[in-house]
C-alpha atoms as a PDB file:
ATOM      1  CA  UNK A   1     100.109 117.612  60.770  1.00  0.00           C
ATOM      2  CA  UNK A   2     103.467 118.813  62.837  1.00  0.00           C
ATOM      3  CA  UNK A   3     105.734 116.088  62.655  1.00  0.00           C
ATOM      4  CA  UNK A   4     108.081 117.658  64.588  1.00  0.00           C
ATOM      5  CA  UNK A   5     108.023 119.885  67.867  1.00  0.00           C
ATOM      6  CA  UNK A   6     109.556 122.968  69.547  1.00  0.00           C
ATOM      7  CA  UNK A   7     112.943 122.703  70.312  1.00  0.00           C
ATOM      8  CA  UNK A   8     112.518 120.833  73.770  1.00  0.00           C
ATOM      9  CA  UNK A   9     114.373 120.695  77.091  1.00  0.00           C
ATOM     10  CA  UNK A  10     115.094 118.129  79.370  1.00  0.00           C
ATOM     11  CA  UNK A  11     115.589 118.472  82.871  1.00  0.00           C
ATOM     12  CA  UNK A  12     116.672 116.020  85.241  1.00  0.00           C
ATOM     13  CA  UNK A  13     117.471 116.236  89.212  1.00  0.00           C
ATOM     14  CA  UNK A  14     120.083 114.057  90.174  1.00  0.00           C
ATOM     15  CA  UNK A  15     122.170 112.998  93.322  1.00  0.00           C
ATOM     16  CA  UNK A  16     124.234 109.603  92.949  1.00  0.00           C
ATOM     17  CA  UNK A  17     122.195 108.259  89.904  1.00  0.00           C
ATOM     18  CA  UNK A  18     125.656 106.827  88.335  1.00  0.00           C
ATOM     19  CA  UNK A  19     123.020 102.899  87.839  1.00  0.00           C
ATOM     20  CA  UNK A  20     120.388 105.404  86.342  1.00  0.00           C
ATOM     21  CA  UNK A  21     121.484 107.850  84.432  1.00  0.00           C
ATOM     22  CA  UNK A  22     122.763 106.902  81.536  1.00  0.00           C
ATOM     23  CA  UNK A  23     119.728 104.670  81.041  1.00  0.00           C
ATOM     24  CA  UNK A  24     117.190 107.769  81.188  1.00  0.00           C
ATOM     25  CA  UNK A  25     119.799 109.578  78.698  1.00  0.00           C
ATOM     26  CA  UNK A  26     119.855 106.849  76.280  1.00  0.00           C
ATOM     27  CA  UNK A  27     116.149 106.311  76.503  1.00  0.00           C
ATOM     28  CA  UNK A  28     115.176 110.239  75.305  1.00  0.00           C
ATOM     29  CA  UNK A  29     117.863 109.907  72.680  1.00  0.00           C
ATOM     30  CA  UNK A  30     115.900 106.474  71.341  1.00  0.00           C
ATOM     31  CA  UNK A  31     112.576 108.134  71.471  1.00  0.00           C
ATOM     32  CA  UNK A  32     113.634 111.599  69.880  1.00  0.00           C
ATOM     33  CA  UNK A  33     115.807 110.679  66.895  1.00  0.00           C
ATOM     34  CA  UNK A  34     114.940 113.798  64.595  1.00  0.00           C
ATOM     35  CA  UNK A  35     113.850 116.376  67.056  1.00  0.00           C
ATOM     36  CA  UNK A  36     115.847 119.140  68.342  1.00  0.00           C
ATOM     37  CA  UNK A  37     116.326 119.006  72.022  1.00  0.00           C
ATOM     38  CA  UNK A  38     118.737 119.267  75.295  1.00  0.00           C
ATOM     39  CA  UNK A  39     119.460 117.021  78.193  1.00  0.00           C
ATOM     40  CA  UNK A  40     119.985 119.159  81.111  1.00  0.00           C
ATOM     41  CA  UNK A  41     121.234 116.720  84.581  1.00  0.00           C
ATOM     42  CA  UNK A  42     120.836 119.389  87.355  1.00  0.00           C
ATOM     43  CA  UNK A  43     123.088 117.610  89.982  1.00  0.00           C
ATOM     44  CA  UNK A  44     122.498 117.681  93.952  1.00  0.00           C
ATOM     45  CA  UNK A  45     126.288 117.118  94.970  1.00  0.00           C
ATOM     46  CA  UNK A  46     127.124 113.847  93.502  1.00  0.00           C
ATOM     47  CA  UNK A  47     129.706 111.994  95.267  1.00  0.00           C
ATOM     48  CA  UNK A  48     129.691 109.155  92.515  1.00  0.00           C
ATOM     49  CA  UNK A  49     130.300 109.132  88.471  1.00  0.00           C
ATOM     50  CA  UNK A  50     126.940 110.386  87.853  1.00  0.00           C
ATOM     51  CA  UNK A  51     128.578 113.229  86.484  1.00  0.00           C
ATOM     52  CA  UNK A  52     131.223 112.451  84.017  1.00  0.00           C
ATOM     53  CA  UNK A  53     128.465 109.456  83.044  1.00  0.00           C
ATOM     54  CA  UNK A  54     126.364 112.171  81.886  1.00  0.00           C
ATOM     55  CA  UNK A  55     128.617 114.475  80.326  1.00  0.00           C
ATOM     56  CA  UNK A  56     130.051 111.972  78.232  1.00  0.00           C
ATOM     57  CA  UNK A  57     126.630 111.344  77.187  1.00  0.00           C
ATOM     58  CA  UNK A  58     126.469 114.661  75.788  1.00  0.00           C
ATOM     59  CA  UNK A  59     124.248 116.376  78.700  1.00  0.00           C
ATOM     60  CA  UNK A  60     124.549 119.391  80.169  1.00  0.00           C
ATOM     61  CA  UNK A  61     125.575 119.131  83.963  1.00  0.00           C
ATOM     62  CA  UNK A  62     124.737 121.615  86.230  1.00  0.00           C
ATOM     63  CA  UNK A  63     126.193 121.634  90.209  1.00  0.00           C
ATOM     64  CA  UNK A  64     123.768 122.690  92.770  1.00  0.00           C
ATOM     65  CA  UNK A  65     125.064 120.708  95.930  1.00  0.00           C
ATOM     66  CA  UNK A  66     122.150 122.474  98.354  1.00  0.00           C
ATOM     67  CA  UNK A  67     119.228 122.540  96.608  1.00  0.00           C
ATOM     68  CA  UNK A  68     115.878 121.717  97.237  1.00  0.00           C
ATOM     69  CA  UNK A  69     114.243 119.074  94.488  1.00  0.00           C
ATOM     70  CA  UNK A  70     112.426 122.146  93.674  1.00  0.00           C
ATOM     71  CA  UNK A  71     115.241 124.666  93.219  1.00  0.00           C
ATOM     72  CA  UNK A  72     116.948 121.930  91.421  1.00  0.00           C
ATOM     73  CA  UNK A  73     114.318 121.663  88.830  1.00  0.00           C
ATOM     74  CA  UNK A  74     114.064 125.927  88.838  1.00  0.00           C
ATOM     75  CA  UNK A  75     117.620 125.811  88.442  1.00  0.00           C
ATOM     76  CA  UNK A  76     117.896 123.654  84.968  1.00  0.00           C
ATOM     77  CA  UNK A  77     115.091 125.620  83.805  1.00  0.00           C
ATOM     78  CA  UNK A  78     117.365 128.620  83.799  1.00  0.00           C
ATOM     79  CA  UNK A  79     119.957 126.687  81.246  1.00  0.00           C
ATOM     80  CA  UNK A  80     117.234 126.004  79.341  1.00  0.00           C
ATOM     81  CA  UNK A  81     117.001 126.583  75.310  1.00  0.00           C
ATOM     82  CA  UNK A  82     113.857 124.983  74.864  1.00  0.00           C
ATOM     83  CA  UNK A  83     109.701 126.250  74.780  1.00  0.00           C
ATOM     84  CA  UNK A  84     108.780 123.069  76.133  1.00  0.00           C
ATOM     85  CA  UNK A  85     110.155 121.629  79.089  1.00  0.00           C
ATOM     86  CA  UNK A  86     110.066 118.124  79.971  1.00  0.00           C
ATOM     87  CA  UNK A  87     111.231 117.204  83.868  1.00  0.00           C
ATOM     88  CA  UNK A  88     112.061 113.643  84.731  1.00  0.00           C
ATOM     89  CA  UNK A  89     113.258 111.905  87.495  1.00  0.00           C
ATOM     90  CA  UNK A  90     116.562 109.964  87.113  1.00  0.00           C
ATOM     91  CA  UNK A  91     115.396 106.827  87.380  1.00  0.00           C
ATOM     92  CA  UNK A  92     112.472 107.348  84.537  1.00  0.00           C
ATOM     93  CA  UNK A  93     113.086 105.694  81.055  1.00  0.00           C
ATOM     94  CA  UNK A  94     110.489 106.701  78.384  1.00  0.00           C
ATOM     95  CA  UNK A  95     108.495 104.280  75.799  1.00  0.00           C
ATOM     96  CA  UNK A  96     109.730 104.116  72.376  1.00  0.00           C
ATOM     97  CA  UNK A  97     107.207 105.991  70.582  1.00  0.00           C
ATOM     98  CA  UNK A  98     107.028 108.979  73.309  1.00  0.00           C
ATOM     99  CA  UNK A  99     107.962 111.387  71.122  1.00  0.00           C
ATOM    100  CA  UNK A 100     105.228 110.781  68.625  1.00  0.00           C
ATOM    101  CA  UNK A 101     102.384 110.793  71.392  1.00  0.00           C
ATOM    102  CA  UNK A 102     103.816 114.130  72.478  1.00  0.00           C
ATOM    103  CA  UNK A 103     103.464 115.498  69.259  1.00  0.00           C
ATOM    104  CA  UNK A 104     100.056 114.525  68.535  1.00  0.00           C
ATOM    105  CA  UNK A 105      99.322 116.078  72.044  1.00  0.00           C
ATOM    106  CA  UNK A 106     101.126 118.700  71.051  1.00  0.00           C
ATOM    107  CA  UNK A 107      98.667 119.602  68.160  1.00  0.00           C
ATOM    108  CA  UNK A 108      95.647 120.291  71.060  1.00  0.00           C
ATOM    109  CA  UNK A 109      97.416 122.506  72.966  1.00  0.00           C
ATOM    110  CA  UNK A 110      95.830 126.022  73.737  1.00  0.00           C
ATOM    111  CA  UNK A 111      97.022 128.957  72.041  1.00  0.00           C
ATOM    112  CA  UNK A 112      98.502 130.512  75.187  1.00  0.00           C
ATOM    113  CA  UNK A 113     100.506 127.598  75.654  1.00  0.00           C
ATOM    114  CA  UNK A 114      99.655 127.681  79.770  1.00  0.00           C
ATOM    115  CA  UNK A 115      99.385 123.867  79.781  1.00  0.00           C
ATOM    116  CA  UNK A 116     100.803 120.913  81.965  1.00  0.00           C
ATOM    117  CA  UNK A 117     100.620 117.249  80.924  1.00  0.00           C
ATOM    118  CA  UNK A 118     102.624 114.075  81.260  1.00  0.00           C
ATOM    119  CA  UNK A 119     101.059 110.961  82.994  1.00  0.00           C
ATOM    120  CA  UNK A 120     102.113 109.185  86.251  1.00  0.00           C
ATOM    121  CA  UNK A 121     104.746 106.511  85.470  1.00  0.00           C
ATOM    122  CA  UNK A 122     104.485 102.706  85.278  1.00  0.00           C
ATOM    123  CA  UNK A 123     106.938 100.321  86.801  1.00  0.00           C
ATOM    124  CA  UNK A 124     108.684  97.862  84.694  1.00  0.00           C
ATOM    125  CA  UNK A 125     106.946  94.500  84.500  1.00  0.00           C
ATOM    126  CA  UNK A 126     107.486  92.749  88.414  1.00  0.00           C
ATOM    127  CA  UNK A 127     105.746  90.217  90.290  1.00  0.00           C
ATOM    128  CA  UNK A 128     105.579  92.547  93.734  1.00  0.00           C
ATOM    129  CA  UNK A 129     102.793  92.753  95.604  1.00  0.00           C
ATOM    130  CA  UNK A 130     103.013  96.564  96.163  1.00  0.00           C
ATOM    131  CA  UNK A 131     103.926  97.469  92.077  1.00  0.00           C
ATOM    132  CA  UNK A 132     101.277  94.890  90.743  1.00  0.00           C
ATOM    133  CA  UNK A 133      98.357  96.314  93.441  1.00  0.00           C
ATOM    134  CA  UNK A 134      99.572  99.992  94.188  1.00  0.00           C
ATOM    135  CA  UNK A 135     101.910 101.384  91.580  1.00  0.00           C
ATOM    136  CA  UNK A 136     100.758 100.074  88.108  1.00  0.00           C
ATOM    137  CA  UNK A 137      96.715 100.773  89.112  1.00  0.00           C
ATOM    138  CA  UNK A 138      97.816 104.183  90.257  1.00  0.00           C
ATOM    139  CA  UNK A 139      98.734 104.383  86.473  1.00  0.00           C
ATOM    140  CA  UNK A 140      95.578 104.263  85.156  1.00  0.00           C
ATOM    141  CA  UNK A 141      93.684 106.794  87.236  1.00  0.00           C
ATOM    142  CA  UNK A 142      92.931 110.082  86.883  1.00  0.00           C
ATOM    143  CA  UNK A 143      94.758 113.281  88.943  1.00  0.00           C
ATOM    144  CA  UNK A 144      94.136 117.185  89.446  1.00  0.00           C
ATOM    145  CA  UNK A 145      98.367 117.558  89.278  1.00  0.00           C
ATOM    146  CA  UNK A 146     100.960 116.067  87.294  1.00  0.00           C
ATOM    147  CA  UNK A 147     103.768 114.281  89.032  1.00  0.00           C
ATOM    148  CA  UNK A 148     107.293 115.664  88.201  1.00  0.00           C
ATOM    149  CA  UNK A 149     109.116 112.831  87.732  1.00  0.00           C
ATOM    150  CA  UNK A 150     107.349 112.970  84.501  1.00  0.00           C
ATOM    151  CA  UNK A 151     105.861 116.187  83.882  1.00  0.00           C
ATOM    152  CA  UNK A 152     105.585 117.991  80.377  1.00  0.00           C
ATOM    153  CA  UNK A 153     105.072 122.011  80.425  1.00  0.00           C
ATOM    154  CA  UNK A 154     105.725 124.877  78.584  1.00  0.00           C
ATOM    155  CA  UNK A 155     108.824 128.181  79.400  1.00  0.00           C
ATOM    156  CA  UNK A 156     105.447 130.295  79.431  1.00  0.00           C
ATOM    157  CA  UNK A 157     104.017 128.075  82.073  1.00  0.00           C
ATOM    158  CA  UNK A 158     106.499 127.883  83.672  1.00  0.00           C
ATOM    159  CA  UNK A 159     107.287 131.564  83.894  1.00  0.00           C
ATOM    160  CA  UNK A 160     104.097 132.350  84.835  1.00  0.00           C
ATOM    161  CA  UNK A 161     103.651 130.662  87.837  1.00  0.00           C
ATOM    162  CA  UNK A 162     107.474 131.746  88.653  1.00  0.00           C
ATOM    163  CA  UNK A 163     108.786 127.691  88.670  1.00  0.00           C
ATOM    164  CA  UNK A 164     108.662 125.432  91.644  1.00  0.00           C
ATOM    165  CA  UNK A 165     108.595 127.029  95.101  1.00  0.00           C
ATOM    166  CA  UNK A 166     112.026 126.219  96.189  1.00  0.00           C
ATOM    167  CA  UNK A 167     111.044 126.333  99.842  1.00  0.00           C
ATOM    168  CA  UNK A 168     109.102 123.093  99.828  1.00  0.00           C
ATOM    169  CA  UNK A 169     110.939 119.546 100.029  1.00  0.00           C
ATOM    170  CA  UNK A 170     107.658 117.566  98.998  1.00  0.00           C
ATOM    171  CA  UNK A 171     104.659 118.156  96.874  1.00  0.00           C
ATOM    172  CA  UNK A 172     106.421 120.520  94.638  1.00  0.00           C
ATOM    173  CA  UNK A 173     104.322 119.350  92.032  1.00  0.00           C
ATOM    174  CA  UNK A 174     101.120 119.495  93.576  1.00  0.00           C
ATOM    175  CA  UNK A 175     101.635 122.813  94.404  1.00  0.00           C
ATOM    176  CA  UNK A 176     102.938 124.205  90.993  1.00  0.00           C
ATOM    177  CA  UNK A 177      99.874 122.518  89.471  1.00  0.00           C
ATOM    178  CA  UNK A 178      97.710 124.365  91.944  1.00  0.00           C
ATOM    179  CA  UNK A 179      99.627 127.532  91.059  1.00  0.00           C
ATOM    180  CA  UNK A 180      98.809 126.930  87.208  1.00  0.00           C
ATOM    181  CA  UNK A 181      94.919 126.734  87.821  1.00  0.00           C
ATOM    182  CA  UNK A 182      94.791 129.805  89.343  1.00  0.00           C
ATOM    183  CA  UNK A 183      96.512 131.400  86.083  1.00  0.00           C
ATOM    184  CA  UNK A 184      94.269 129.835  84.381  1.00  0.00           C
ATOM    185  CA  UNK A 185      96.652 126.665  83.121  1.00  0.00           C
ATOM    186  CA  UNK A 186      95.014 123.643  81.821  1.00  0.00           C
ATOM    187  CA  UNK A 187      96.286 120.462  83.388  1.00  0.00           C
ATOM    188  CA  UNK A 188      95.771 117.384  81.259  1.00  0.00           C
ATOM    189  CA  UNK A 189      97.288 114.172  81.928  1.00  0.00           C
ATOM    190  CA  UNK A 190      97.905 112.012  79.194  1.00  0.00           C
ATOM    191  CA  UNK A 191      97.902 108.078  79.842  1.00  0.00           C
ATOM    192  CA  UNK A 192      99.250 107.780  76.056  1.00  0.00           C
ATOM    193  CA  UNK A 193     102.470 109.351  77.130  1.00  0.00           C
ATOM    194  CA  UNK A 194     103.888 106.196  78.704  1.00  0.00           C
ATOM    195  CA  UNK A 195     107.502 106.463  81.496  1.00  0.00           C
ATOM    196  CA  UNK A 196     108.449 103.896  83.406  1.00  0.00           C
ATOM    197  CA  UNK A 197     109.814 104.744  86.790  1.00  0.00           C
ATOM    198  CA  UNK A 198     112.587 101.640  88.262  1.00  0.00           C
ATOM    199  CA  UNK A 199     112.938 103.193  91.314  1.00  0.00           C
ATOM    200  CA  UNK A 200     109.231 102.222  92.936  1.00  0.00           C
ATOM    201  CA  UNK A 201     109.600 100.441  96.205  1.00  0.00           C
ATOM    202  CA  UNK A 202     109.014  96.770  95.996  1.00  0.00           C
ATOM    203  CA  UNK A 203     108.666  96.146  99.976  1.00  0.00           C
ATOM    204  CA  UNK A 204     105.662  97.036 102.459  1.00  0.00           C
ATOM    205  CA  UNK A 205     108.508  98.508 104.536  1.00  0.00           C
ATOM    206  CA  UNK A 206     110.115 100.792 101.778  1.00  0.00           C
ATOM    207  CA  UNK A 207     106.841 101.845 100.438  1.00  0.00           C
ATOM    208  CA  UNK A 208     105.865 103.098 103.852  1.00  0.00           C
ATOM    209  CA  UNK A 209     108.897 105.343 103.964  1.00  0.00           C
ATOM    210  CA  UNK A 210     108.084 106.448 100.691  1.00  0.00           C
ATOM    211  CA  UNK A 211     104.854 107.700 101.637  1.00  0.00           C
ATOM    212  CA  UNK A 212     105.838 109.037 105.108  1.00  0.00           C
ATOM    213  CA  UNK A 213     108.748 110.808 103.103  1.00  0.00           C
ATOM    214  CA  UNK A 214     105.757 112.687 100.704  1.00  0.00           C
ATOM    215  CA  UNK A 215     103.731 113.205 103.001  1.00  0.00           C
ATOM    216  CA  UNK A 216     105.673 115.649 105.047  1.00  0.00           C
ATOM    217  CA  UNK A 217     104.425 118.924 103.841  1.00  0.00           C
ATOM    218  CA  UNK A 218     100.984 118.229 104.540  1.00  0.00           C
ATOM    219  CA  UNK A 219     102.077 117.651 108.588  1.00  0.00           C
ATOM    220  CA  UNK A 220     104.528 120.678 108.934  1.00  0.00           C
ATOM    221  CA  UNK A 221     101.459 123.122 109.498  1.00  0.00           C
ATOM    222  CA  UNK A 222      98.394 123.263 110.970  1.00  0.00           C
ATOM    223  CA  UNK A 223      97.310 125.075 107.412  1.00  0.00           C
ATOM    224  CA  UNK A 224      98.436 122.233 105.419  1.00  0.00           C
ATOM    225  CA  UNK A 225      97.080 119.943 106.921  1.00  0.00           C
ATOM    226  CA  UNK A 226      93.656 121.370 107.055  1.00  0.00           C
ATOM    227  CA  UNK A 227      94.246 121.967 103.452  1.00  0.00           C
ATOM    228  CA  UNK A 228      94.903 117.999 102.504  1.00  0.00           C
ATOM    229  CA  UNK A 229      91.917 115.818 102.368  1.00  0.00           C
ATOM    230  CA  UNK A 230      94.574 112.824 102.516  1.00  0.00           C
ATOM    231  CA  UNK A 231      96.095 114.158 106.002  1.00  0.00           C
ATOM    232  CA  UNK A 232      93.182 113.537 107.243  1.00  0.00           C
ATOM    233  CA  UNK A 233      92.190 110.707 106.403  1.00  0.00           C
ATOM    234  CA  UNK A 234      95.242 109.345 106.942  1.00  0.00           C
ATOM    235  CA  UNK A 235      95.191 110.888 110.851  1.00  0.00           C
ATOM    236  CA  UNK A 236      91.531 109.316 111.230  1.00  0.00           C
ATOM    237  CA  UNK A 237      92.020 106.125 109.752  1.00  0.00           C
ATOM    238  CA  UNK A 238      95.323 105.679 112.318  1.00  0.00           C
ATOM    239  CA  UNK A 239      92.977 106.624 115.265  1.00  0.00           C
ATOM    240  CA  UNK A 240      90.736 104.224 114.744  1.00  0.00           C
ATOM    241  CA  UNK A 241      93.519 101.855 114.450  1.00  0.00           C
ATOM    242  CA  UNK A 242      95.276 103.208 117.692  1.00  0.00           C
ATOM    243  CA  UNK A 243      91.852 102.906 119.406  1.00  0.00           C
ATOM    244  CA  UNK A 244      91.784  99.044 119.079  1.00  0.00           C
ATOM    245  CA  UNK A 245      94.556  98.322 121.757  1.00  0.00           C
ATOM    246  CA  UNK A 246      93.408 101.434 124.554  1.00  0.00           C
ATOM    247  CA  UNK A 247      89.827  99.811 124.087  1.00  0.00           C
ATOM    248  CA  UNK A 248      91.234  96.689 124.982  1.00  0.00           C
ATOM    249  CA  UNK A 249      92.941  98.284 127.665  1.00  0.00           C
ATOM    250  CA  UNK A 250      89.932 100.086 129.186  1.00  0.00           C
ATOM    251  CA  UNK A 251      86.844  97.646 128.293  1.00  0.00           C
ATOM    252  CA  UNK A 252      88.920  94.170 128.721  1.00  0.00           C
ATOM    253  CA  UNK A 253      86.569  93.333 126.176  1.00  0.00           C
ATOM    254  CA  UNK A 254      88.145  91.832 122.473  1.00  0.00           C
ATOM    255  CA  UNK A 255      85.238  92.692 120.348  1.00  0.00           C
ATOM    256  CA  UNK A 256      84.672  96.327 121.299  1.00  0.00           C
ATOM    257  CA  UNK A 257      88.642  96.420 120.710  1.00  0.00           C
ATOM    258  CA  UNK A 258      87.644  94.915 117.183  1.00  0.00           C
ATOM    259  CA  UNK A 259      85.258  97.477 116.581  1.00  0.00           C
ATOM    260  CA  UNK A 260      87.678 100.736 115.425  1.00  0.00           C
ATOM    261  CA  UNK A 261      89.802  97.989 113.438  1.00  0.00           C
ATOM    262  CA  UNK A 262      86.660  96.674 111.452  1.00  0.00           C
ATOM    263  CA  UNK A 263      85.880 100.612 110.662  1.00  0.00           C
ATOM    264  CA  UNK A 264      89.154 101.285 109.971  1.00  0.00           C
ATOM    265  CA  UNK A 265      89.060  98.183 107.247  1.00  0.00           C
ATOM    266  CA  UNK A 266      85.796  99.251 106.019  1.00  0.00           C
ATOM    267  CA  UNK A 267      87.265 102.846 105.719  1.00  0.00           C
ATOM    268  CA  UNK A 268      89.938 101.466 103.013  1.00  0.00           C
ATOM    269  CA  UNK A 269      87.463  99.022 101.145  1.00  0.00           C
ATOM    270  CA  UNK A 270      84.892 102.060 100.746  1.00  0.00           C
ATOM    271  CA  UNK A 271      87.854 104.729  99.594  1.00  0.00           C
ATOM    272  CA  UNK A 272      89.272 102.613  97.072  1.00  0.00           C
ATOM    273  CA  UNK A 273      86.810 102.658  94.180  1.00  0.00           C
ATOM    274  CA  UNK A 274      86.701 106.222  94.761  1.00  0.00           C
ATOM    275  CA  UNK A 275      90.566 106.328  93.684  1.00  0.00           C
ATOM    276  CA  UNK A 276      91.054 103.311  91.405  1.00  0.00           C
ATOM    277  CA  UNK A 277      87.161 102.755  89.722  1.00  0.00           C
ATOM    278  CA  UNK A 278      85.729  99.451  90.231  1.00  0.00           C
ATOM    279  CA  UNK A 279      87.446  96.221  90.444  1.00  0.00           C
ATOM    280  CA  UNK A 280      87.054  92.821  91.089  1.00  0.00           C
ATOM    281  CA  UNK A 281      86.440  91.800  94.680  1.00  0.00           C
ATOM    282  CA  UNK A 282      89.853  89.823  94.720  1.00  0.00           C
ATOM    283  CA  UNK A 283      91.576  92.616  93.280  1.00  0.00           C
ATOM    284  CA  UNK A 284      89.809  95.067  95.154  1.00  0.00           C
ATOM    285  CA  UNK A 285      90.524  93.706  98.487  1.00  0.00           C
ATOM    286  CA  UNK A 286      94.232  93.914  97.725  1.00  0.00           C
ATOM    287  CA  UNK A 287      94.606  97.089  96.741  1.00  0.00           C
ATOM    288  CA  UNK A 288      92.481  98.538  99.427  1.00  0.00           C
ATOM    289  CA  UNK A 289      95.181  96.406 101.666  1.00  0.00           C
ATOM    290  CA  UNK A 290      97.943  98.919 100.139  1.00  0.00           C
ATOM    291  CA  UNK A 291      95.874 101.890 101.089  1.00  0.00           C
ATOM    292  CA  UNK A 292      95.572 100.941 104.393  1.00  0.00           C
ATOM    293  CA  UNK A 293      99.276 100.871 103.906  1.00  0.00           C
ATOM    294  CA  UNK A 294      99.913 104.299 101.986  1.00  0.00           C
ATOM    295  CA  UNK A 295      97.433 105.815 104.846  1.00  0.00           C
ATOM    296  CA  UNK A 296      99.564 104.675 107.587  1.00  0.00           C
ATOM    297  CA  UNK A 297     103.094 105.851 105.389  1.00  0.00           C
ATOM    298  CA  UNK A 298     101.310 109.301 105.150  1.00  0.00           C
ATOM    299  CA  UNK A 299     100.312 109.255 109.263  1.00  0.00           C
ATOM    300  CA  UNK A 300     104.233 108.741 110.020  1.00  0.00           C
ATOM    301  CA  UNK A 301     105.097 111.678 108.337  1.00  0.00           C
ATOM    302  CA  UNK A 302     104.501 113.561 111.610  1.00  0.00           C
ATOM    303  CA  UNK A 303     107.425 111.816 112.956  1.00  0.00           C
ATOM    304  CA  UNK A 304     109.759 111.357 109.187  1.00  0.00           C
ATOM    305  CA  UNK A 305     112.954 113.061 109.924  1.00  0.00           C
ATOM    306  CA  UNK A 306     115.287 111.102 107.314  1.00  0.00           C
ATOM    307  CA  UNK A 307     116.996 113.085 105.014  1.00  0.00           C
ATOM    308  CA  UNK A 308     116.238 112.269 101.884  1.00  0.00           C
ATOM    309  CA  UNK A 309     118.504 109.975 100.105  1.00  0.00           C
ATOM    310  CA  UNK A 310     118.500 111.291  96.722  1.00  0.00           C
ATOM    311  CA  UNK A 311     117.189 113.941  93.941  1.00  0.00           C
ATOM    312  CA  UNK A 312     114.368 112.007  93.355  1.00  0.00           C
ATOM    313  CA  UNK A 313     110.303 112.898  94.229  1.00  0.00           C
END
């Protein structure tokens, strides 16, 4: 058995991480002790010591003050040493034995090397209502794409499917994983491969934003929305709740108003096995809560201008 991998590379988007960085830095250099590798910080214009943080860490930093998230990630690739390439968000730590998950993984992988894995990140042990019901459950299930705050590919992927698109500002990773299907990539997350992201929103409020923030690519064209199955749910299930109050208006009558609010409910509670498997009713009623929540995040997007506040997806 390979005890030891490729030389691998790092890369990391970062704007103002200065609380952040060093602790995703120190976290790959605890996991890979006797592997050779590269830190690569691609940075979006940092106005605070993220920076000379880094480089005294022993990273590479790289200056790109107006990229995209995506050109930023295309950008590190191009400093890049390594055949696989490993791209993390700034605010992602990994687990201690990382590393020798990867390289187990590492021993399945097909011959042409076209392959994407990694596994959507946990949040660090907290008592929030949103983390406990949303985040850590979204954990455990199972995805068609690989999110890049923790994504794990290969230069020959990678140069396939000719990187990120640097045009989009969201989704970049749904789209590159879409790109590697049709070039016949295999995409195959790993729940094994454990990262744990500290920069999850712990409010309803934040969350929302969060969501209405990702969601924007699927509302800048007719196309894309037609294309995303969660656009349109998310549009339906905030007409129904929009019809509750004109009802009201029209009929004068409170339970015909209740009507598109019950379906709307009923829309969540049926959706959210489909997502998250089966659950206990308790549990199952909460999370379907958040969804109602992530669906409304993902309806505002028609209306998200805010620029986003850092190098982060």
């Amino acid at each position: 058995m390979t005890t030891r991998l490729p030389f691998v590379s790092f890369i990391i988007p970062a704007l103002n991480e200065e609380e952040n960085i060093l602790c995703v830095i120190q976290s790959i250099k605890s996991t890979m002790p006797d592997q050779t590798y590269q830190i690569i910080i691609a940075d979006n214009g940092s106005t605070d010591r993220t920076r000379s943080i880094a480089e005294a860490a022993g990273s590479i930093v790289l200056k790109e003050p107006e990229a995209t998230i995506a050109s930023l990630r295309n950008f590190g690739v191009e400093s890049a040493k390594g055949d696989i390439l490993v791209f993390l968000d700034a605010d992602i730590t990994l687990a201690q034995d990382w590393h020798k998950i990867l390289i187990e993984d590492y021993q399945s992988w097909p011959g042409d090397r076209l392959i994407i894995t990694g596994n959507r990140c946990l949040a660090p042990d907290s008592g929030e209502f949103i983390v406990k019901n949303w985040f850590n459950k979204l954990s455990n299930t199972r995805s068609n794409y690989i999110n890049s705050g923790h994504m794990i590919t290969t230069k020959t992927m990678h140069n396939k499917i000719n990187g990120f698109d640097s045009n989009l500002k969201t989704s970049e990773d749904y789209d590159y994983c879409l790109r590697a299907i049709k070039e016949n990539g295999t995409i195959r997350p790993n729940t094994s491969l454990k990262a744990y992201h500290h920069g999850y929103p712990r409010t309803i409020l934040n969350f929302m934003a969060r969501e209405a923030w990702h969601g924007k690519e699927d509302m800048s064209s007719f196309k894309r929305f037609f294309n995303s199955r969660t656009a349109i749910l998310a549009v339906v299930n905030s007409t129904l709740i929009a019809l509750s109050p004109t009802l009201y208006i029209i009929k004068g009558n409170a339970g015909v108003a209740l009507i598109p609010l019950l379906m709307s409910t009923l829309l969540c509670i049926a959706i959210t096995p489909l997502k998250f498997g089966r659950q206990q009713i308790s549990q199952w009623i909460k999370t379907a809560s958040c969804f109602e929540l992530y669906l409304l995040g993902r309806t505002a997007s028609i209306f998200f201008t805010k620029k986003r506040p850092s190098a982060r997806t």
